[in-house]
N, C-alpha and C. Protein backbone atom coordinates (compact mmCIF):
# COMPACT_ATOMS: atom_id res chain seq x y z
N UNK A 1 0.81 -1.17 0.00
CA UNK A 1 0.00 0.00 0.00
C UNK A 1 0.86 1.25 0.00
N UNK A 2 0.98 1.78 -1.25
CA UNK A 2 1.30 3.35 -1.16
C UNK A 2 0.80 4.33 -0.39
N UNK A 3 1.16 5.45 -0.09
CA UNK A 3 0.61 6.54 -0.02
C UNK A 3 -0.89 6.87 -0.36
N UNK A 4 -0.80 7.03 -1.65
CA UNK A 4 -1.42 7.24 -2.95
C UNK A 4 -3.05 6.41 -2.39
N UNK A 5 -2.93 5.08 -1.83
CA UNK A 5 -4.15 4.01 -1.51
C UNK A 5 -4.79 4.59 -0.31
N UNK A 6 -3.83 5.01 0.54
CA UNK A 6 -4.31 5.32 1.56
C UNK A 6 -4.58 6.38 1.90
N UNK A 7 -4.72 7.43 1.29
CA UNK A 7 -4.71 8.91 0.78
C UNK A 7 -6.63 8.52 0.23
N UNK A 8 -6.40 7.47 -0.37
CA UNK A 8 -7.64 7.41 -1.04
C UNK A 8 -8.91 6.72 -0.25
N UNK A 9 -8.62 5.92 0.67
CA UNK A 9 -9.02 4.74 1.48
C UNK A 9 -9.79 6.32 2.64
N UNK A 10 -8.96 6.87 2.89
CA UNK A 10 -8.78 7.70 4.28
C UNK A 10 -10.49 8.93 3.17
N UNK A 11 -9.72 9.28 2.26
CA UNK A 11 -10.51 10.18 2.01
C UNK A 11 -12.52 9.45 1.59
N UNK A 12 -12.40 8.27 1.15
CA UNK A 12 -13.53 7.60 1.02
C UNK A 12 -13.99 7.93 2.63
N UNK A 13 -13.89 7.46 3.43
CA UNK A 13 -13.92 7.33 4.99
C UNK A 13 -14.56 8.61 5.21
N UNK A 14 -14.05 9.33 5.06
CA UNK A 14 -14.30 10.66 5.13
C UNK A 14 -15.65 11.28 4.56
N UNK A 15 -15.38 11.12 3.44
CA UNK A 15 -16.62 10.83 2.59
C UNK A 15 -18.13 10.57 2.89
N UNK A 16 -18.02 9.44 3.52
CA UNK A 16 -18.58 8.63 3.26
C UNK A 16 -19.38 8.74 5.18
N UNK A 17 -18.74 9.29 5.92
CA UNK A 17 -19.15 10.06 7.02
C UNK A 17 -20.02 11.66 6.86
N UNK A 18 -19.05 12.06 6.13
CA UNK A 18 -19.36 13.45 5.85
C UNK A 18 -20.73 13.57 5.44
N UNK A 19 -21.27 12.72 4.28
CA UNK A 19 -22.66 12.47 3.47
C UNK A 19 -23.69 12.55 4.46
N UNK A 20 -23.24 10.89 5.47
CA UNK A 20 -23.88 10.62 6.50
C UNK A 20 -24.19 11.63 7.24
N UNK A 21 -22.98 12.80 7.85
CA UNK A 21 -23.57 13.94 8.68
C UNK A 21 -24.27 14.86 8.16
N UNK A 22 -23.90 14.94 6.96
CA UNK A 22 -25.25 15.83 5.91
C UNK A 22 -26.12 15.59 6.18
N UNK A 23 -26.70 14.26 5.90
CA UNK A 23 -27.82 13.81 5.91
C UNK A 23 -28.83 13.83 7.47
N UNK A 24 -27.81 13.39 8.40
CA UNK A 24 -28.12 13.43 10.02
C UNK A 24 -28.87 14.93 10.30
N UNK A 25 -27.45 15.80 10.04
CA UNK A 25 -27.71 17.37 10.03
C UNK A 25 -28.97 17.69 9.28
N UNK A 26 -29.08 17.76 8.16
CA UNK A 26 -30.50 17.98 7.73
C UNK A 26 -31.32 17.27 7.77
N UNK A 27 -31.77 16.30 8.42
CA UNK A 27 -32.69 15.77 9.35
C UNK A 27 -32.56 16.12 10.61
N UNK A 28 -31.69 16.30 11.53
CA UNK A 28 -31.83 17.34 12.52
C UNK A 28 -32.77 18.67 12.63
N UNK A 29 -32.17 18.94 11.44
CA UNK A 29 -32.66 20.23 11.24
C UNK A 29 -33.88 20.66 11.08
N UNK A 30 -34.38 19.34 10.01
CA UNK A 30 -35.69 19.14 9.58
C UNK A 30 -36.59 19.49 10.78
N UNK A 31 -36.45 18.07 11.42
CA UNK A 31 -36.58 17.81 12.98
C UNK A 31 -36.95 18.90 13.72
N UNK A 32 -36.05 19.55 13.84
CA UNK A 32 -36.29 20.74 14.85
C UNK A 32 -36.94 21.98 14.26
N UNK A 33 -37.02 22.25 13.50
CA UNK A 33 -38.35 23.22 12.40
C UNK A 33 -39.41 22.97 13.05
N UNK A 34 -39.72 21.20 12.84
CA UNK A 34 -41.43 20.57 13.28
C UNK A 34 -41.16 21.17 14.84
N UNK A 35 -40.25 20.67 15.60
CA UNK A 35 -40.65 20.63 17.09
C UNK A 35 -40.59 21.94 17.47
N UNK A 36 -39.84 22.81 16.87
CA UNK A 36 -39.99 24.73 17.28
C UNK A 36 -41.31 25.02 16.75
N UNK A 37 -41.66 24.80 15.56
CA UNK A 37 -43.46 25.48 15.19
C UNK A 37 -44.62 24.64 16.47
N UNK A 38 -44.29 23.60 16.73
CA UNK A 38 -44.93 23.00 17.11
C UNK A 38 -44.88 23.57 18.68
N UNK A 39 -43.85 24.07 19.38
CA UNK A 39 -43.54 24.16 20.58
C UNK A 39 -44.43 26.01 20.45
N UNK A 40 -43.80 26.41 19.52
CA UNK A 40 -44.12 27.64 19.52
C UNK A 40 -45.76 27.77 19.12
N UNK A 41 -46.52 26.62 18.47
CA UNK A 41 -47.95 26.37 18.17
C UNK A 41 -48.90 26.30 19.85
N UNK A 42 -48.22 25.53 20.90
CA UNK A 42 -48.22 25.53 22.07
C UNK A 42 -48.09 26.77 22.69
N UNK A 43 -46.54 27.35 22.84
CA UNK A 43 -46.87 28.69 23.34
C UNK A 43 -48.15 29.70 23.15
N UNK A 44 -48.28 29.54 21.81
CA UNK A 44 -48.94 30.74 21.22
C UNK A 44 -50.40 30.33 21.68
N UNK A 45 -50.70 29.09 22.02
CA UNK A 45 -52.27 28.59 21.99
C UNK A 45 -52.29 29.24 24.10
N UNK A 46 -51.16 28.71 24.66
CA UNK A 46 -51.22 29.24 26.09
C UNK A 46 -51.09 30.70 25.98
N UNK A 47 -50.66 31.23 25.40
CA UNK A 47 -51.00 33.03 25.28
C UNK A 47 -52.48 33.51 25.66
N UNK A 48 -52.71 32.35 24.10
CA UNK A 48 -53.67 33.17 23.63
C UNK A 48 -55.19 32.95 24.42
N UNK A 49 -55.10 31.55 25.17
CA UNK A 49 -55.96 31.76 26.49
C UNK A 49 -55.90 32.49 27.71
N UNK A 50 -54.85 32.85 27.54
CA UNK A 50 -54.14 33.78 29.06
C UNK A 50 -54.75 35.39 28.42
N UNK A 51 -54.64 35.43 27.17
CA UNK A 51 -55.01 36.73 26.64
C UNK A 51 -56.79 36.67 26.77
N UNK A 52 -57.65 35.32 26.35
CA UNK A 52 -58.79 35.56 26.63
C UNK A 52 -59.20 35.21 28.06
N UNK A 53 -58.39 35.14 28.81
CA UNK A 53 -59.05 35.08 30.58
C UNK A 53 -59.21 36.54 30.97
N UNK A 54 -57.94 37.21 30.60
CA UNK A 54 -57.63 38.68 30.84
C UNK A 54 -59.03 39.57 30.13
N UNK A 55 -59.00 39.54 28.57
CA UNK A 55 -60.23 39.83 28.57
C UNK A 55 -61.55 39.54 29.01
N UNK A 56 -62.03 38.27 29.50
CA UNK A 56 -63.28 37.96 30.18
C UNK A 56 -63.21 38.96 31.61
N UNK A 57 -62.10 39.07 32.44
CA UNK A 57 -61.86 39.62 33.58
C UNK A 57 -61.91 41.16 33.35
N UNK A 58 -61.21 41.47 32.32
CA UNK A 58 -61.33 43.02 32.18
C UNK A 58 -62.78 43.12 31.59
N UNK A 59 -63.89 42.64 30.59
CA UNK A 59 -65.20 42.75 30.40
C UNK A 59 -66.26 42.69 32.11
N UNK A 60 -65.25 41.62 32.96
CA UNK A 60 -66.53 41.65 34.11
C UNK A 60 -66.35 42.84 34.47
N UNK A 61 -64.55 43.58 34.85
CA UNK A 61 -64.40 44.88 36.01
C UNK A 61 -65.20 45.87 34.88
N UNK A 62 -65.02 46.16 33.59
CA UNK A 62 -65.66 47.02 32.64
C UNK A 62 -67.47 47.05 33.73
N UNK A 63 -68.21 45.82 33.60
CA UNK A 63 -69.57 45.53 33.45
C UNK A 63 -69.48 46.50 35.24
N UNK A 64 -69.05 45.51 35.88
CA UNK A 64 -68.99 45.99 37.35
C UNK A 64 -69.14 47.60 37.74
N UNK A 65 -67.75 48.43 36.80
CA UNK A 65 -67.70 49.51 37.01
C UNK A 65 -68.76 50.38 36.78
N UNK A 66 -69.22 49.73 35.52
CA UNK A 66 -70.22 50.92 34.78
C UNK A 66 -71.82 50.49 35.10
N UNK A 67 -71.97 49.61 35.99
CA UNK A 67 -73.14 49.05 37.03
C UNK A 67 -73.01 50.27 38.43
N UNK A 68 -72.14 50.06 38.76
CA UNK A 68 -71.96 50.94 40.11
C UNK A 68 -71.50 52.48 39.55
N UNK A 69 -71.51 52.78 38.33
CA UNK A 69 -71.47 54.13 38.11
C UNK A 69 -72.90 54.17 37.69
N UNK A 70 -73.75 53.68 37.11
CA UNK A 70 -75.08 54.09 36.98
C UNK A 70 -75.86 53.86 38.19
N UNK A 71 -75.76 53.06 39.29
CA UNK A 71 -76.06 53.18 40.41
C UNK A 71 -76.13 53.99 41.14
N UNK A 72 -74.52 54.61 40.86
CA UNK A 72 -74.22 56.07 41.60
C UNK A 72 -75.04 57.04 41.15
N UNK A 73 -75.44 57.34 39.95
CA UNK A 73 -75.65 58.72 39.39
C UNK A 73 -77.53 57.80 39.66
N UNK A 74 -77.68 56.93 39.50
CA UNK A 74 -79.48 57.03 40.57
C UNK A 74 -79.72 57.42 41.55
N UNK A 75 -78.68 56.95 42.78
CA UNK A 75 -78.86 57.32 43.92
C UNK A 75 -79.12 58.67 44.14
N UNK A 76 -77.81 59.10 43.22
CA UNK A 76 -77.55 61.14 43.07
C UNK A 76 -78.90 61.75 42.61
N UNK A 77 -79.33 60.94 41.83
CA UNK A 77 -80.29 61.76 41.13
C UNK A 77 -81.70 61.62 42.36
N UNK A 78 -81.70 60.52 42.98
CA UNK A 78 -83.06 60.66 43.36
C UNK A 78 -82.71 61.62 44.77
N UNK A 79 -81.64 61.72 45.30
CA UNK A 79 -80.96 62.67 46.55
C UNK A 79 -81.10 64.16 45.76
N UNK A 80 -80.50 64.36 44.66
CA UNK A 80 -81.19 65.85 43.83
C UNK A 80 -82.52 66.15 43.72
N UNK A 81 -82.98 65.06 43.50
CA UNK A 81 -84.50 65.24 43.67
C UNK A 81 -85.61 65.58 44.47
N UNK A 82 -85.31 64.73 45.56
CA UNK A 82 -85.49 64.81 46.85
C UNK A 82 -85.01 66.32 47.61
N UNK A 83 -84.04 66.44 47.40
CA UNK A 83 -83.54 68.03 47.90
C UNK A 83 -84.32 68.92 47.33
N UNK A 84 -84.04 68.80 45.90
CA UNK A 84 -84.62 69.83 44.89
C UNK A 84 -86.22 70.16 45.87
N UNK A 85 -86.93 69.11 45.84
CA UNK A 85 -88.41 69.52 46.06
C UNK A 85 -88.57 69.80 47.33
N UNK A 86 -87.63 69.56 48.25
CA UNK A 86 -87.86 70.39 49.49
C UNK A 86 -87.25 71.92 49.59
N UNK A 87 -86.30 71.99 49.09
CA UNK A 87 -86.08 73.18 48.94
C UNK A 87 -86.52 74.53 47.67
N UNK A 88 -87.67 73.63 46.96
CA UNK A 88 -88.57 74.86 46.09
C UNK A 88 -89.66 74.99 47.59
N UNK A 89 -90.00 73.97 48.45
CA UNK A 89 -90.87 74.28 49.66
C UNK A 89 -90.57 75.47 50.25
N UNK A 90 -89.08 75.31 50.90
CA UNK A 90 -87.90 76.28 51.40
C UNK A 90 -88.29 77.65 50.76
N UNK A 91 -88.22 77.50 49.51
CA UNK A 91 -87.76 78.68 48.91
C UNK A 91 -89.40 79.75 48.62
N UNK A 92 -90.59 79.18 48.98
CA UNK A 92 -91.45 79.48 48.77
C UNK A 92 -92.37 79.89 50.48
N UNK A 93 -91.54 79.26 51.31
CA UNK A 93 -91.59 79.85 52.10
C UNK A 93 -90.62 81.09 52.72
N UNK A 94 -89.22 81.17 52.42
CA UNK A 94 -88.62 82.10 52.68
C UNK A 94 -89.45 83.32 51.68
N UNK A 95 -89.65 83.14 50.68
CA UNK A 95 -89.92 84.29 49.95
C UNK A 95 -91.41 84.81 50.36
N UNK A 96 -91.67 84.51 51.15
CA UNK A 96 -93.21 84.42 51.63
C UNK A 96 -94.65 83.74 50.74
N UNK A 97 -94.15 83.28 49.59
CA UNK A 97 -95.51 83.02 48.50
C UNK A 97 -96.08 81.78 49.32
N UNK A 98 -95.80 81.34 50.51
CA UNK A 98 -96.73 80.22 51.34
C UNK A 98 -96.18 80.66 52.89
N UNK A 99 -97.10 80.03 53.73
CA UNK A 99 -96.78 80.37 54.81
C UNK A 99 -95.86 79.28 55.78
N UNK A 100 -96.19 78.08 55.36
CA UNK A 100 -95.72 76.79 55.62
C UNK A 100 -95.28 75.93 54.76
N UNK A 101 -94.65 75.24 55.25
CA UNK A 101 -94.09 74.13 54.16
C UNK A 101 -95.41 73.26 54.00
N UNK A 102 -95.77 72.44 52.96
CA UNK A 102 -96.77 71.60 52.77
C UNK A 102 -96.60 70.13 53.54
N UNK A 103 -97.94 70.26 53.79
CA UNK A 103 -97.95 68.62 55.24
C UNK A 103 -97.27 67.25 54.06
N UNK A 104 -97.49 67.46 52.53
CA UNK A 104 -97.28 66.59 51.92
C UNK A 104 -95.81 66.41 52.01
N UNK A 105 -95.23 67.87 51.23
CA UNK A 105 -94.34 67.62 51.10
C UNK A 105 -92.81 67.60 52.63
N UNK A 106 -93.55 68.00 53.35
CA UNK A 106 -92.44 67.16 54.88
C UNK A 106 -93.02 66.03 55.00
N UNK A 107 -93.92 65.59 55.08
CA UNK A 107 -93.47 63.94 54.74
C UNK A 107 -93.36 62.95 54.01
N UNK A 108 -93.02 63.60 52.92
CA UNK A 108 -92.41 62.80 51.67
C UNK A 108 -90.82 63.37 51.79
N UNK A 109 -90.73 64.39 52.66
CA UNK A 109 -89.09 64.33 52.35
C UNK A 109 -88.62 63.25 53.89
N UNK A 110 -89.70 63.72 55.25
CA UNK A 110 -89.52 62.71 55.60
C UNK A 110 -88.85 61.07 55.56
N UNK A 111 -89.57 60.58 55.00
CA UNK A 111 -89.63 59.18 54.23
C UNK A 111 -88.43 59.30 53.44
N UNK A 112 -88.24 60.14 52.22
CA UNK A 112 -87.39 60.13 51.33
C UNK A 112 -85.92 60.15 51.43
N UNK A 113 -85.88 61.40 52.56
CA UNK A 113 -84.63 61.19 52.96
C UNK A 113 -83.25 59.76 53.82
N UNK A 114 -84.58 59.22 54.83
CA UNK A 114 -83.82 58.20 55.13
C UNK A 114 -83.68 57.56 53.68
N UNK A 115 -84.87 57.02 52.65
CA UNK A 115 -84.41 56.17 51.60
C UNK A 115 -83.04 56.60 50.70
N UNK A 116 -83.03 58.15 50.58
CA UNK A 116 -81.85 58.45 49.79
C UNK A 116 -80.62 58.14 50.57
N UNK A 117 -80.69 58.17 51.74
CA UNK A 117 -79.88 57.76 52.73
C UNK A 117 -79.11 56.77 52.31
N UNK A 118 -80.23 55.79 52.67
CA UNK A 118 -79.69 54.30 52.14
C UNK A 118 -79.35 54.05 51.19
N UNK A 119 -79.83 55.01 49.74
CA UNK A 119 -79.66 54.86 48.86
C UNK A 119 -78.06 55.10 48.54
N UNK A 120 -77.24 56.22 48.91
CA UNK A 120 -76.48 56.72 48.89
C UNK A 120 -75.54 56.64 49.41
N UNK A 121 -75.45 55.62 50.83
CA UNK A 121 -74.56 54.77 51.81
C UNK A 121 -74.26 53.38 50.85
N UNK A 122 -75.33 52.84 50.23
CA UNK A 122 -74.81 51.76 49.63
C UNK A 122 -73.71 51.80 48.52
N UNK A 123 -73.59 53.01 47.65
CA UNK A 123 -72.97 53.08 46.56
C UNK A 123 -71.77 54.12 46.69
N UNK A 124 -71.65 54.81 47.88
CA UNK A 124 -70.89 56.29 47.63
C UNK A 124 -69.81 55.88 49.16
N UNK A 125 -69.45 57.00 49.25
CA UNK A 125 -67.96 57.03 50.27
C UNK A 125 -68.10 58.02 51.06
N UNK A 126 -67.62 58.09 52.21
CA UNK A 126 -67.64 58.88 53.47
C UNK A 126 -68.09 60.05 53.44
N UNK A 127 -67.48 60.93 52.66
CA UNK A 127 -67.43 62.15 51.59
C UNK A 127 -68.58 62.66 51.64
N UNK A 128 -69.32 62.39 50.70
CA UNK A 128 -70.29 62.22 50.03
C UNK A 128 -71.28 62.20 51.50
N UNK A 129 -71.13 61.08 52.24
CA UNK A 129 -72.37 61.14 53.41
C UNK A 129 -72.14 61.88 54.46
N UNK A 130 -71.26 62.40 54.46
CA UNK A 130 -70.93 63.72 55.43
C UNK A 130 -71.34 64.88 54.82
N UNK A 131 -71.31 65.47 53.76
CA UNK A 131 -71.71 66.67 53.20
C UNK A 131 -73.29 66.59 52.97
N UNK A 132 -73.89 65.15 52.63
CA UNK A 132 -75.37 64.78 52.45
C UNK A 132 -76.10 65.22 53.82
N UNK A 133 -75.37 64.63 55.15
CA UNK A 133 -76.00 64.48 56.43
C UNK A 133 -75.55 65.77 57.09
N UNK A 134 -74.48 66.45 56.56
CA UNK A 134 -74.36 68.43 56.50
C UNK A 134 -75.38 69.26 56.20
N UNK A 135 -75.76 68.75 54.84
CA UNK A 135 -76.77 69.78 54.20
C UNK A 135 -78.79 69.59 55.11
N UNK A 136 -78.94 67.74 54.88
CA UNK A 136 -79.67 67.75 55.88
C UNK A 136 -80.16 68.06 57.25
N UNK A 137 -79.15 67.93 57.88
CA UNK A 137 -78.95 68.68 59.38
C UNK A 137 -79.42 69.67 59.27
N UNK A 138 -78.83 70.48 58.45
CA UNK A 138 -78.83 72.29 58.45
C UNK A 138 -79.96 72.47 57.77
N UNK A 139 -81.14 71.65 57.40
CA UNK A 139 -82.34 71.79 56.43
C UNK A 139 -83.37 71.58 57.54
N UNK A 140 -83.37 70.60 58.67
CA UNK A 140 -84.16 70.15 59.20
C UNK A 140 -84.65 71.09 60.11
N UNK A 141 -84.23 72.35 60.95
CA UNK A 141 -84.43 73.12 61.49
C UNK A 141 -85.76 73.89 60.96
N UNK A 142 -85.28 74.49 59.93
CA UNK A 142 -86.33 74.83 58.54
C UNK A 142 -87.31 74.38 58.25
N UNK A 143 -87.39 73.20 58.26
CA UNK A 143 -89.34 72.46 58.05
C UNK A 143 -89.17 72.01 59.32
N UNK A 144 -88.86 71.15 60.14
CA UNK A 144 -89.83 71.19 61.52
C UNK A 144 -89.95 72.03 62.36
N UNK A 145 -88.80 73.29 62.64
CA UNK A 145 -89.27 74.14 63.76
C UNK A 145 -89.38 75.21 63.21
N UNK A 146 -89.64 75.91 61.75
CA UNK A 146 -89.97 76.39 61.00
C UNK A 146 -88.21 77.86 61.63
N UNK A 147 -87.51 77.72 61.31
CA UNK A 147 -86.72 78.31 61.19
C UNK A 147 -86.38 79.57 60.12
N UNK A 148 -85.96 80.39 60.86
CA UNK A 148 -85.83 81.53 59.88
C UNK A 148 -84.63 82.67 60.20
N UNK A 149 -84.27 82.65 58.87
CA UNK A 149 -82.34 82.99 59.03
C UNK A 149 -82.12 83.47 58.09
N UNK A 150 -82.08 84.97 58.03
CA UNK A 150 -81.92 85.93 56.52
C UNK A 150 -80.37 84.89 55.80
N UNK A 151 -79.62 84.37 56.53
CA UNK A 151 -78.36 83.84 55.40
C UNK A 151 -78.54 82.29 55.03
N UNK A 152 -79.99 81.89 55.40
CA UNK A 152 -80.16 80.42 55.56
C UNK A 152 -80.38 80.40 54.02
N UNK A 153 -80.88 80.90 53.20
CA UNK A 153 -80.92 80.31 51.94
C UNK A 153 -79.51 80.31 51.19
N UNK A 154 -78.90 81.10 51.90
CA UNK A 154 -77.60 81.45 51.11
C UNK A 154 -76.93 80.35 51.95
N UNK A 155 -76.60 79.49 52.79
CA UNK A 155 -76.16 78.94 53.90
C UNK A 155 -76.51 77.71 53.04
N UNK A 156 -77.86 77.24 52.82
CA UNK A 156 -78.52 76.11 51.53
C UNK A 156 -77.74 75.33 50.75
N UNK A 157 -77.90 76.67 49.85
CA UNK A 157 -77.16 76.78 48.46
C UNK A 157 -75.47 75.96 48.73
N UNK A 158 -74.96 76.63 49.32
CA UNK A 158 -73.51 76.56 49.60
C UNK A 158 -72.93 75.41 50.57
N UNK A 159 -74.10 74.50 51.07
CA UNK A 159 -74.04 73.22 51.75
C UNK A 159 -74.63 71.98 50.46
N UNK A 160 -75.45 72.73 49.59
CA UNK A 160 -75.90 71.97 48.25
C UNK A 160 -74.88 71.63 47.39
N UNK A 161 -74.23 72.50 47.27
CA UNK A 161 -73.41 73.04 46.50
C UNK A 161 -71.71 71.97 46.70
N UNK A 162 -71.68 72.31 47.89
CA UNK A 162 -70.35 71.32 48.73
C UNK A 162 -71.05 69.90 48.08
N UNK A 163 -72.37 69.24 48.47
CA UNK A 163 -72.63 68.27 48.05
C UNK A 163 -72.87 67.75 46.70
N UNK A 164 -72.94 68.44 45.81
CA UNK A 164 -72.75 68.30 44.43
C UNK A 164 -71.52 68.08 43.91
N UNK A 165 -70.31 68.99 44.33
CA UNK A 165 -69.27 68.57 43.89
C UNK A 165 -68.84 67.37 44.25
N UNK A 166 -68.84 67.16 45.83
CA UNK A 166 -68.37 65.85 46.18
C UNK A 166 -69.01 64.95 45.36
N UNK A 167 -70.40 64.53 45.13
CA UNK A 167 -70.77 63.55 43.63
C UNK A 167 -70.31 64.14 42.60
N UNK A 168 -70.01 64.81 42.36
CA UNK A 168 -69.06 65.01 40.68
C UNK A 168 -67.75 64.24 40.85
N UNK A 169 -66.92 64.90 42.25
CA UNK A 169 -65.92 64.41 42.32
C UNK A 169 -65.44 62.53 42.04
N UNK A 170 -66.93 62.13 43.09
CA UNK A 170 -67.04 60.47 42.89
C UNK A 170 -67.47 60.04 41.93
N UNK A 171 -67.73 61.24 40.66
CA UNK A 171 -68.30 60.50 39.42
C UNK A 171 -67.49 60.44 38.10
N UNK A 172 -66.34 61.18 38.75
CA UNK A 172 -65.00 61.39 38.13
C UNK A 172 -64.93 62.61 37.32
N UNK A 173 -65.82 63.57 37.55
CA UNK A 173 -65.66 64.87 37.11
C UNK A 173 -64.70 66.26 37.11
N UNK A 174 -63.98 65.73 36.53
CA UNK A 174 -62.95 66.71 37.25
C UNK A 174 -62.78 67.79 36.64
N UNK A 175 -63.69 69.18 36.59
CA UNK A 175 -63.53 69.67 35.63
C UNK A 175 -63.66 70.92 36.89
N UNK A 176 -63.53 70.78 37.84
CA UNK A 176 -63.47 71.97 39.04
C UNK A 176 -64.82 71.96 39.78
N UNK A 177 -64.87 72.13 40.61
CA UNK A 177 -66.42 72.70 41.51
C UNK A 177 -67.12 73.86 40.68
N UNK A 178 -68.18 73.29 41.04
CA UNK A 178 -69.17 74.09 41.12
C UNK A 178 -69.50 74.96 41.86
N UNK A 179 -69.92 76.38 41.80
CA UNK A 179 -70.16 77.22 42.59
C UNK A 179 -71.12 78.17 42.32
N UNK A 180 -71.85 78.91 43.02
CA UNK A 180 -72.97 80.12 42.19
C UNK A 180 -72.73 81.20 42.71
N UNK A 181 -72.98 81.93 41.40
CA UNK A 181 -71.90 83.28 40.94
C UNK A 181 -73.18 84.52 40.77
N UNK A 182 -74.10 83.51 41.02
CA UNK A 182 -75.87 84.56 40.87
C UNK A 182 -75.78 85.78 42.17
N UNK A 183 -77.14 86.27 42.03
CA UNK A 183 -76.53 87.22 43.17
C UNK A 183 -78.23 87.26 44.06
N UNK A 184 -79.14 86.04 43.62
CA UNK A 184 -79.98 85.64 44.50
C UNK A 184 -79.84 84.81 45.35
């Protein structure tokens, strides 16, 4: 055996491995294409339920929020309401066009008020029932012991007034208080 044979013997060998690792290698390769799409077919499927739990959860807090914000602005409204019509009473007696408040209407604010009460403890914050049970306080003098106080309407207004913003404030209004700039 020359050189020359074994030069040739060696390089077949070689060869003949080399093919083989070609072949290994790109079947490896193959191989691992399938098992990365496939791994990554997996990832993407656990995403993409993790992405629709998140949305089911963010649709309930959405539903939740905007339940207890229309809640809020009922409560408000029937507590505006309720105020409102005792104090056109108020205001019709300060101005003298009646002499008394109406038997109806003290006891419908009666009644009304504890309900706005409740109404307004269930859905609102400290805030809010401190400036409510402010303005009431300072109202009640006025229809049951028939009270009379040249700054009481102006005294009203400006305890109404505190209580309005605080529900703006809890209704996310932030666009400044309210205040009256009238000169009645």
């Amino acid at each position: 055996m020359d050189i020359y044979e074994i030069l040739k013997i060696a390089a077949a060998i070689i060869a003949s491995l080399g093919g083989g690792a070609l072949i290994v290698a790109a079947c490896a390769n193959w191989l691992a294409g399938i098992w990365a799409k496939r791994m990554l077919q997996n990832e993407r499927a656990v995403h993409a339920e993790k992405l629709e739990n998140i949305k089911t959860e963010l649709d309930l807090i959405r539903h939740k929020d905007t339940t207890r914000h229309n809640d809020k602005l009922s409560a408000y409204r029937d507590g505006i309401d309720m105020i409102s019509r005792i104090l056109r009473e108020l205001e019709a007696v300060y101005t003298e066009k009646q002499a008394t408040i109406e038997k109806d209407a003290e006891q419908r604010f009666s009644v009304e008020r504890n309900k706005v009460y409740g109404y307004i403890s269930l859905v609102s914050n400290q805030e809010i029932m401190d400036r409510y049970n402010d303005l009431i306080d300072y109202l009640l003098p006025f229809i049951y012991e028939d009270k009379k106080d040249s700054n009481g309407w102006e005294e009203m207004r400006t305890r109404a007034d505190a209580l309005l913003n605080a529900m703006r404030r809890d209704l996310g209004i932030a666009e400044g208080d309210i205040i009256y700039q009238g000169e009645r």
